[in-house]
Each structure stands twice: as structure tokens, then as C-alpha cells.
C-alpha atoms as a PDB file:
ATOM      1  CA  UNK A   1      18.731  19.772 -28.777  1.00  0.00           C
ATOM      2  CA  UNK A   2      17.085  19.179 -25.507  1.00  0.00           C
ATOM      3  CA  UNK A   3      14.936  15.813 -24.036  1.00  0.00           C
ATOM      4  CA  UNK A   4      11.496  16.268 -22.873  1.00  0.00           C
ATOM      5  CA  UNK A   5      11.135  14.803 -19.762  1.00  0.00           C
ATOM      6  CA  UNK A   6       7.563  13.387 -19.221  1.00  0.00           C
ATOM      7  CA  UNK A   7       7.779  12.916 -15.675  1.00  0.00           C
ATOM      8  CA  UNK A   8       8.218  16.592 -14.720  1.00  0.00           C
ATOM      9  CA  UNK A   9       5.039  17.945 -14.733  1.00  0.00           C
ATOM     10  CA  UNK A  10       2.948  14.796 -13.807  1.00  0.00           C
ATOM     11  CA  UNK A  11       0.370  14.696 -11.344  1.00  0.00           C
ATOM     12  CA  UNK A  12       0.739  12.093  -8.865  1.00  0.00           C
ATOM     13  CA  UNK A  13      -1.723  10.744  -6.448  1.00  0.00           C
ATOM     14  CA  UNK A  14      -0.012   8.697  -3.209  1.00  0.00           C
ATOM     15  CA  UNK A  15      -1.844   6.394  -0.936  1.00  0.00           C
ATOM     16  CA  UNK A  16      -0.478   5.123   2.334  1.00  0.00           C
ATOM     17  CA  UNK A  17      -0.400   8.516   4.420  1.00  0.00           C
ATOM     18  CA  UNK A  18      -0.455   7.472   7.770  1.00  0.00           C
ATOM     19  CA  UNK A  19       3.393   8.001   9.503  1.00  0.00           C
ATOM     20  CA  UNK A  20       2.138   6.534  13.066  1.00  0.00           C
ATOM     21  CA  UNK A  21       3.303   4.063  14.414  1.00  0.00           C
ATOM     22  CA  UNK A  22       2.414   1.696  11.809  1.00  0.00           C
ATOM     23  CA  UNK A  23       3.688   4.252   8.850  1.00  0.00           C
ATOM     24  CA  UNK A  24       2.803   3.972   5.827  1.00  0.00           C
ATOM     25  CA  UNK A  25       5.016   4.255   3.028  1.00  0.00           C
ATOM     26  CA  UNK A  26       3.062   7.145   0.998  1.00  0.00           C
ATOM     27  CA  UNK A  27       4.867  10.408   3.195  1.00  0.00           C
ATOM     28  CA  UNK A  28       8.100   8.819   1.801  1.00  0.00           C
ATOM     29  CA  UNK A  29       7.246   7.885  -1.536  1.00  0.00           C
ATOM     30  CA  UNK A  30       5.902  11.555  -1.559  1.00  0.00           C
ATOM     31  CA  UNK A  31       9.284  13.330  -0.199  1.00  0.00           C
ATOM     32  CA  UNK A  32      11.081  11.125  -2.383  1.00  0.00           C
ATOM     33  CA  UNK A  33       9.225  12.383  -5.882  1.00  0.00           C
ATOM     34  CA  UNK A  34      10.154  16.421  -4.130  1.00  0.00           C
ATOM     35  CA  UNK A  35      13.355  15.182  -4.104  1.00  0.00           C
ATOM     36  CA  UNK A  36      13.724  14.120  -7.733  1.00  0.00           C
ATOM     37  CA  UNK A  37      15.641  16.855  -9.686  1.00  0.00           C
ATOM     38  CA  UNK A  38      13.265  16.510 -12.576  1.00  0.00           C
ATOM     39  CA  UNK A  39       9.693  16.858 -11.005  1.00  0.00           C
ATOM     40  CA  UNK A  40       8.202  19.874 -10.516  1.00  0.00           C
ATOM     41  CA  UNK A  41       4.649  18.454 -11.086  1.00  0.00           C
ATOM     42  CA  UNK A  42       2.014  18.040  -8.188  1.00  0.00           C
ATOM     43  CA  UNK A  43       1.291  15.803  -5.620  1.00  0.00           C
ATOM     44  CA  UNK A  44      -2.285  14.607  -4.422  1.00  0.00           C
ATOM     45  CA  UNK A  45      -2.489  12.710  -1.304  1.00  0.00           C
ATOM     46  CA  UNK A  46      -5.621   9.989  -1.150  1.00  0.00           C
ATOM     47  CA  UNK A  47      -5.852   8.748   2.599  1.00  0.00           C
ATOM     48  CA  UNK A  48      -8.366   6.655   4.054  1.00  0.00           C
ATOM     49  CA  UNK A  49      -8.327   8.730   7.727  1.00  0.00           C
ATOM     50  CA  UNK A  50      -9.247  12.389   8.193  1.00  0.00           C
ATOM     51  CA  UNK A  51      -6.648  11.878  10.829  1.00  0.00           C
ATOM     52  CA  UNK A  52      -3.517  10.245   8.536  1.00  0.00           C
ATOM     53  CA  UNK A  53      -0.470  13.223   9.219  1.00  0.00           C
ATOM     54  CA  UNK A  54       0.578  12.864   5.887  1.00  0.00           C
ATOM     55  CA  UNK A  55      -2.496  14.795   4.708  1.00  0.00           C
ATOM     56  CA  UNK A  56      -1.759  17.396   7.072  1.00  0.00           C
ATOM     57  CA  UNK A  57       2.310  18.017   6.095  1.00  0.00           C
ATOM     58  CA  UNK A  58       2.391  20.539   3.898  1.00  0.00           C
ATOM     59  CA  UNK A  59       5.996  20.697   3.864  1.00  0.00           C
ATOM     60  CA  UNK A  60       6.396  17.233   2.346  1.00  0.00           C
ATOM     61  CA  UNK A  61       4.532  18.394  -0.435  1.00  0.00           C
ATOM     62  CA  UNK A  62       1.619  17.835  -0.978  1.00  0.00           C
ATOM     63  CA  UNK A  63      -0.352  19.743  -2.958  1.00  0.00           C
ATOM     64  CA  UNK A  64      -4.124  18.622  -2.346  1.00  0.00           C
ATOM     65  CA  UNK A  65      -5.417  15.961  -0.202  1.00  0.00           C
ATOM     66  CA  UNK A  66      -8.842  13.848  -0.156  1.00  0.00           C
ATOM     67  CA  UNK A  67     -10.353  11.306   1.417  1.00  0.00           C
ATOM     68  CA  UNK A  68     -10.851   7.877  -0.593  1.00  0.00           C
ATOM     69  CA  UNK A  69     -13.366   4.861   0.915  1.00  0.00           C
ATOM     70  CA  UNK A  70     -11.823   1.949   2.925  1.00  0.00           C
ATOM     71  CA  UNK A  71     -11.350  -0.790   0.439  1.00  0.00           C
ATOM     72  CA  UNK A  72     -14.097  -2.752   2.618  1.00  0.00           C
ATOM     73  CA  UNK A  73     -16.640  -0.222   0.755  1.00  0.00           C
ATOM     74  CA  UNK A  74     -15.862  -2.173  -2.405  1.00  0.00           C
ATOM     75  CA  UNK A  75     -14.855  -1.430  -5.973  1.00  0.00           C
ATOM     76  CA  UNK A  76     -17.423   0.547  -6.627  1.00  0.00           C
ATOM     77  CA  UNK A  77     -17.379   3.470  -4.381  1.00  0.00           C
ATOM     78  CA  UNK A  78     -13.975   3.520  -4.854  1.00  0.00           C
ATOM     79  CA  UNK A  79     -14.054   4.416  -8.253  1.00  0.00           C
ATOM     80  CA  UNK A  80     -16.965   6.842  -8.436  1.00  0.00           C
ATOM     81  CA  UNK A  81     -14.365   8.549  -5.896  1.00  0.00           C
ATOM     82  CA  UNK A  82     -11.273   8.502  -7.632  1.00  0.00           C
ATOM     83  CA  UNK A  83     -13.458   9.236 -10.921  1.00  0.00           C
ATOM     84  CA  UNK A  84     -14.419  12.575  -8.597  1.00  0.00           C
ATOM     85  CA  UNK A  85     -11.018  13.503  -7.361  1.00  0.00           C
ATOM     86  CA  UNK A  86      -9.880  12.858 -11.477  1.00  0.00           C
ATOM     87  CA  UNK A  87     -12.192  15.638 -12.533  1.00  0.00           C
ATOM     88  CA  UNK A  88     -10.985  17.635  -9.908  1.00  0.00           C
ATOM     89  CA  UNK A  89      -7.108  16.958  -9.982  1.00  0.00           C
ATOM     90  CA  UNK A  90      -6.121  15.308 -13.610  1.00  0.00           C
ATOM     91  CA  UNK A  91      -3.984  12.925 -12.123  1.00  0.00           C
ATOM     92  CA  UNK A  92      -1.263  10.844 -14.361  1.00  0.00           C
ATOM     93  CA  UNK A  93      -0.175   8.501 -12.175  1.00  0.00           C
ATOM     94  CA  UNK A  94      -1.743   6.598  -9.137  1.00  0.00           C
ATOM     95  CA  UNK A  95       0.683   5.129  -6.798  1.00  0.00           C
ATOM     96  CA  UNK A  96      -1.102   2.906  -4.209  1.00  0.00           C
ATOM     97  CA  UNK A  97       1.194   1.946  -1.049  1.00  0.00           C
ATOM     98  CA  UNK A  98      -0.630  -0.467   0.719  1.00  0.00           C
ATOM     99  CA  UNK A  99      -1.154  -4.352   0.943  1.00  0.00           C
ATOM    100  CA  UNK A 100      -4.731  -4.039   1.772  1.00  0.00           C
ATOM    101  CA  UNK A 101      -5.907  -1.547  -1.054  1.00  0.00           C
ATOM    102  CA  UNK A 102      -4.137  -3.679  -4.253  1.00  0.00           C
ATOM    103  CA  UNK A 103      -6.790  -6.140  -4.329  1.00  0.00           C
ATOM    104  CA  UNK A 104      -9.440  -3.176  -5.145  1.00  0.00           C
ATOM    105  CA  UNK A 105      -6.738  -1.823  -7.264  1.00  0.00           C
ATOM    106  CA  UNK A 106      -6.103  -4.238  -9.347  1.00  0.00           C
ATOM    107  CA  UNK A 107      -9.777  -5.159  -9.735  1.00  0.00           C
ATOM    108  CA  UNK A 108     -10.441  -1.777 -11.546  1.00  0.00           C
ATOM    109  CA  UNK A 109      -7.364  -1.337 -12.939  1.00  0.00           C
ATOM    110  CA  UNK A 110      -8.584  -0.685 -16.296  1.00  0.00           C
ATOM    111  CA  UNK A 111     -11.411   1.310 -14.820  1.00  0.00           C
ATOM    112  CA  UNK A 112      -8.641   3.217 -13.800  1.00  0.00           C
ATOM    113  CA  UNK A 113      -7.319   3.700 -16.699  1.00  0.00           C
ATOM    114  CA  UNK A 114     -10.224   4.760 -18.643  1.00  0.00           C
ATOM    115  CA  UNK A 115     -10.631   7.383 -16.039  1.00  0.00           C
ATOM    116  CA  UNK A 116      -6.983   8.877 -17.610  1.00  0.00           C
ATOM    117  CA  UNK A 117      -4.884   7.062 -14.472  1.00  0.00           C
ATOM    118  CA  UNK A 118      -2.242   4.920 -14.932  1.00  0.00           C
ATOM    119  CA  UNK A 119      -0.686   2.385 -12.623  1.00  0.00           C
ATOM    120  CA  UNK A 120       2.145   0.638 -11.822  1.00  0.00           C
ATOM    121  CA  UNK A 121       0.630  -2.076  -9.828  1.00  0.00           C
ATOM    122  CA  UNK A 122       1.717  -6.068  -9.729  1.00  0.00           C
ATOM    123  CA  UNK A 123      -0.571  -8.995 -11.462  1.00  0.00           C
ATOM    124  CA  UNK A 124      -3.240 -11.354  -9.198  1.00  0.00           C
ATOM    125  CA  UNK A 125      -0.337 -13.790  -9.609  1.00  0.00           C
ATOM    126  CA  UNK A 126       2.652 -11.464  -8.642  1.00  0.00           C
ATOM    127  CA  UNK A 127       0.432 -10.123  -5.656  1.00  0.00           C
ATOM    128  CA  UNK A 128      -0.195 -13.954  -3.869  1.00  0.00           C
ATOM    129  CA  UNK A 129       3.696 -14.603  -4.408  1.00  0.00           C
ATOM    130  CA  UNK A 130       4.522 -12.042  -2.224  1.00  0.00           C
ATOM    131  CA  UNK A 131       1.960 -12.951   0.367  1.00  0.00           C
ATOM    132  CA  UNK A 132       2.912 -13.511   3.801  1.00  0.00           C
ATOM    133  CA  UNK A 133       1.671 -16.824   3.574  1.00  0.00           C
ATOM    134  CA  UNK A 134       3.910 -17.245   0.977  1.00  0.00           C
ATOM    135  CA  UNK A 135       7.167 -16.360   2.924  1.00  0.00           C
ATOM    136  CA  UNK A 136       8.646 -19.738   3.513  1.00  0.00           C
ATOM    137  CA  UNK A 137       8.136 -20.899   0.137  1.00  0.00           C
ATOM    138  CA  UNK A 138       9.366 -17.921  -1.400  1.00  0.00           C
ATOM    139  CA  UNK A 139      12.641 -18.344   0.662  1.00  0.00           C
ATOM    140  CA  UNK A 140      12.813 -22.163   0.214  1.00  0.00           C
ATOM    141  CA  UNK A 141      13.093 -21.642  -3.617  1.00  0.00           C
ATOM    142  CA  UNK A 142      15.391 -18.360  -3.362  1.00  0.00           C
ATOM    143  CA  UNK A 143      17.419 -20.015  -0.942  1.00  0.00           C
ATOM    144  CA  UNK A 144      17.179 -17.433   1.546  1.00  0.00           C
ATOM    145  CA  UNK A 145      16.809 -17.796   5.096  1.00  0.00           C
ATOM    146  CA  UNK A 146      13.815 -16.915   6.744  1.00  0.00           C
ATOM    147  CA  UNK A 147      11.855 -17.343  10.092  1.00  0.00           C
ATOM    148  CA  UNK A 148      10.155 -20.516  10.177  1.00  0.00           C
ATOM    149  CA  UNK A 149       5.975 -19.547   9.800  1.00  0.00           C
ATOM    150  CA  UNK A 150       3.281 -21.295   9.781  1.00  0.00           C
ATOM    151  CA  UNK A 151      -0.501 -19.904   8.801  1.00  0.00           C
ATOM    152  CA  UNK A 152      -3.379 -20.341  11.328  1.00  0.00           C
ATOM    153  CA  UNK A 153      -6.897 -20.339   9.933  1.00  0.00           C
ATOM    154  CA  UNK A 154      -8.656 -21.284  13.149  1.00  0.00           C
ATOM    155  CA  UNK A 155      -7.953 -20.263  16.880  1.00  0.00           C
ATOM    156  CA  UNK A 156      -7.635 -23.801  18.360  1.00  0.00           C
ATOM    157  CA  UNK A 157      -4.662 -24.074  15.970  1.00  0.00           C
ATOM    158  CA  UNK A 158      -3.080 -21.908  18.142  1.00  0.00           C
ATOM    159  CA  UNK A 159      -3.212 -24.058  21.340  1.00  0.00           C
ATOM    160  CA  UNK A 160      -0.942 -26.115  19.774  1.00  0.00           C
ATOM    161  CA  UNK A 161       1.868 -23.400  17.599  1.00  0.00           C
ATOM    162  CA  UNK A 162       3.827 -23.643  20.279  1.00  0.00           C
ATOM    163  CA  UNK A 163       4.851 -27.498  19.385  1.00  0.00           C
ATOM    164  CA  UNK A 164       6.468 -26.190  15.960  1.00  0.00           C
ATOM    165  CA  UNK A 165       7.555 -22.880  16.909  1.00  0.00           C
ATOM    166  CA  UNK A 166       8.983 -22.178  20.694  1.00  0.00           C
ATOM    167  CA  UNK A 167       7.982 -19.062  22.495  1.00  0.00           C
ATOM    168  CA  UNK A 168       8.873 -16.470  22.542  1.00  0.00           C
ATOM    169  CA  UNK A 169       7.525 -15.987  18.621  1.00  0.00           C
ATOM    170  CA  UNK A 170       5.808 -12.985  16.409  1.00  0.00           C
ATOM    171  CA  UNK A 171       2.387 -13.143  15.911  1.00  0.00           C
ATOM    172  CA  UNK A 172       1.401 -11.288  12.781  1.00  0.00           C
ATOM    173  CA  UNK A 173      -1.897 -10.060  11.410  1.00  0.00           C
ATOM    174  CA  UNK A 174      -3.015 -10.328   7.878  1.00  0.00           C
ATOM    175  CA  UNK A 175      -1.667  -6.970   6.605  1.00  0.00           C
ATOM    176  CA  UNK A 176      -0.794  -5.238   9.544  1.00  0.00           C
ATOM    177  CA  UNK A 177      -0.230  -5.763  13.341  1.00  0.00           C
ATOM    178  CA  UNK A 178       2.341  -8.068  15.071  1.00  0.00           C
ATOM    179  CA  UNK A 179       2.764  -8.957  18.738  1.00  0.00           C
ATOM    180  CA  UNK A 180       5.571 -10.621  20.561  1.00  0.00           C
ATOM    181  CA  UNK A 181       4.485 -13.876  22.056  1.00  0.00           C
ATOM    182  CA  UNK A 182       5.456 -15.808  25.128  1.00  0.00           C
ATOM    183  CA  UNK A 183       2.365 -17.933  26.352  1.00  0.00           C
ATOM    184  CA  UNK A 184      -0.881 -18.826  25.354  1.00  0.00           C
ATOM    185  CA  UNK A 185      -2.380 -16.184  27.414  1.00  0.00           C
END
């Protein structure tokens, strides 16, 4: 007697489509569901950019795209457009693939899941432990090795970085972004 296998005809919607030079991880999460021997369900790209190339790459597999709101447009629109593309696509599973969208995600997580969606998305407390501000902690009480950091909240507190951490050094955004550093200037 056979298995059923409940993953093979899901629908999956995939965040994170832009493969510039900043990619984001939602063009390989897609090819690696194609590649899966046991799915032969669809995939729905959500991007934030009419311009993302992961909406346009048919040949990864993706079966519909659409454009969801920048998580600065809050909670709200967000949902009233997933709640839209839901009606539209019947999606099973949400995978979002970005840093920057799992606050808004995991604010309307059961939102989400009223709407049908589930998610596979970490905890408030599981999210700030993997911060970037969190790095030299983490690897303090893993006892791993890791580039000495220190967080800036103010500008003038970078007149004096240098002092701690010699140039040349990375300079790294909040969730995206980092520039090699020599001077001040």
C-alpha cells in the first residue's frame, strides 16, 4: 500500500526574488522545491519590485507572480494583499526569505493562518538571537570565532570605531549593505 505524500501538490508562495547583486534567497529556495522528486505542486512568487528577475524566470518555475507592499506599508496592507493573492492562488505554504519582512510576518502570523497559510517562521525571541547585533554574543557562548563587532547607534560613534577595530574593517547596514572601510572619509 502506497504513502500519500502531502507535500506534492502544495502551493507555495516564495519571497526574496531579487538575484542582483544583493540576491535574495527566494530564486533558490524556488529551484530547490523543482528539484524535489516529490513536488509537482505550484509555485507563486511574492516580490516587493516590479523589477526583482526572479519574477521574470520562468524557467525556475514559477508559476504566478505578484507584487506584495514593502513591509514599511505596515501589517495591514500586507495582509489585505496576501488575503487577495489567497483568493486568487490557494496557497499552503508561505515561505518568507528575508530579514526585513519577518517582523511583519510574524506580527500576523495567525492572520496568516486564518487566511488558510501556514508558516514556518522563527519566534520574536528566536528572531533577536540571530540578530546581527547579536553576533558576538552568539559566538562567545557557542564558542565560535567571529569578527570582533561593535553596534553604532549614532554617527559621532563612528569618529572614534577606529580605536577598537583597525581599518581596514566592514561596515554593515541593518539588513543589507556592507562597505569596506579604510578611513573616516
Amino acid at each position: 500500500m502506497g504513502t500519500t505524500n502531502r507535500y506534492k501538490d502544495l502551493t507555495i508562495a516564495v519571497t526574496g526574488l531579487n538575484a542582483t547583486d544583493n540576491p535574495g534567497p527566494g530564486v533558490t529556495v524556488i529551484r530547490s522545491l523543482r528539484h524535489a522528486p516529490d513536488f509537482e505542486g505550484r509555485v507563486i512568487g511574492l516580490s516587493y519590485d516590479t523589477l526583482d528577475p526572479g519574477l521574470y524566470a520562468r524557467d525556475q518555475g514559477i508559476d504566478a507572480g505578484y507584487l506584495i507592499p514593502y513591509p514599511s506599508q505596515g501589517t495591514e496592507a500586507l495582509l489585505a494583499r496576501l488575503a487577495y493573492i489567497q483568493d486568487r492562488e490557494g496557497i499552503d505554504v508561505l515561505i518568507p526569505n528575508l530579514d526585513s519582512e519577518l517582523p511583519s510576518m510574524m506580527a500576523l502570523e495567525d492572520d496568516i493562518r486564518r487566511l488558510g497559510i501556514r508558516m514556518y517562521i522563527p519566534s520574536r525571541e528566536q528572531f533577536e538571537l540571530r540578530g546581527k547585533t547579536k553576533l558576538n554574543e552568539l559566538g562567545e557562548s557557542s564558542n565560535i570565532d567571529v569578527p570582533k563587532g561593535k553596534v553604532l547607534m549614532e554617527l559621532k560613534d563612528l569618529y572614534s570605531l577606529h580605536l577598537d577595530i583597525p581599518y581596514p574593517f566592514m561596515l554593515k547596514g541593518v539588513f543589507y549593505g556592507a562597505t569596506k572601510v579604510y578611513s573616516l572619509d
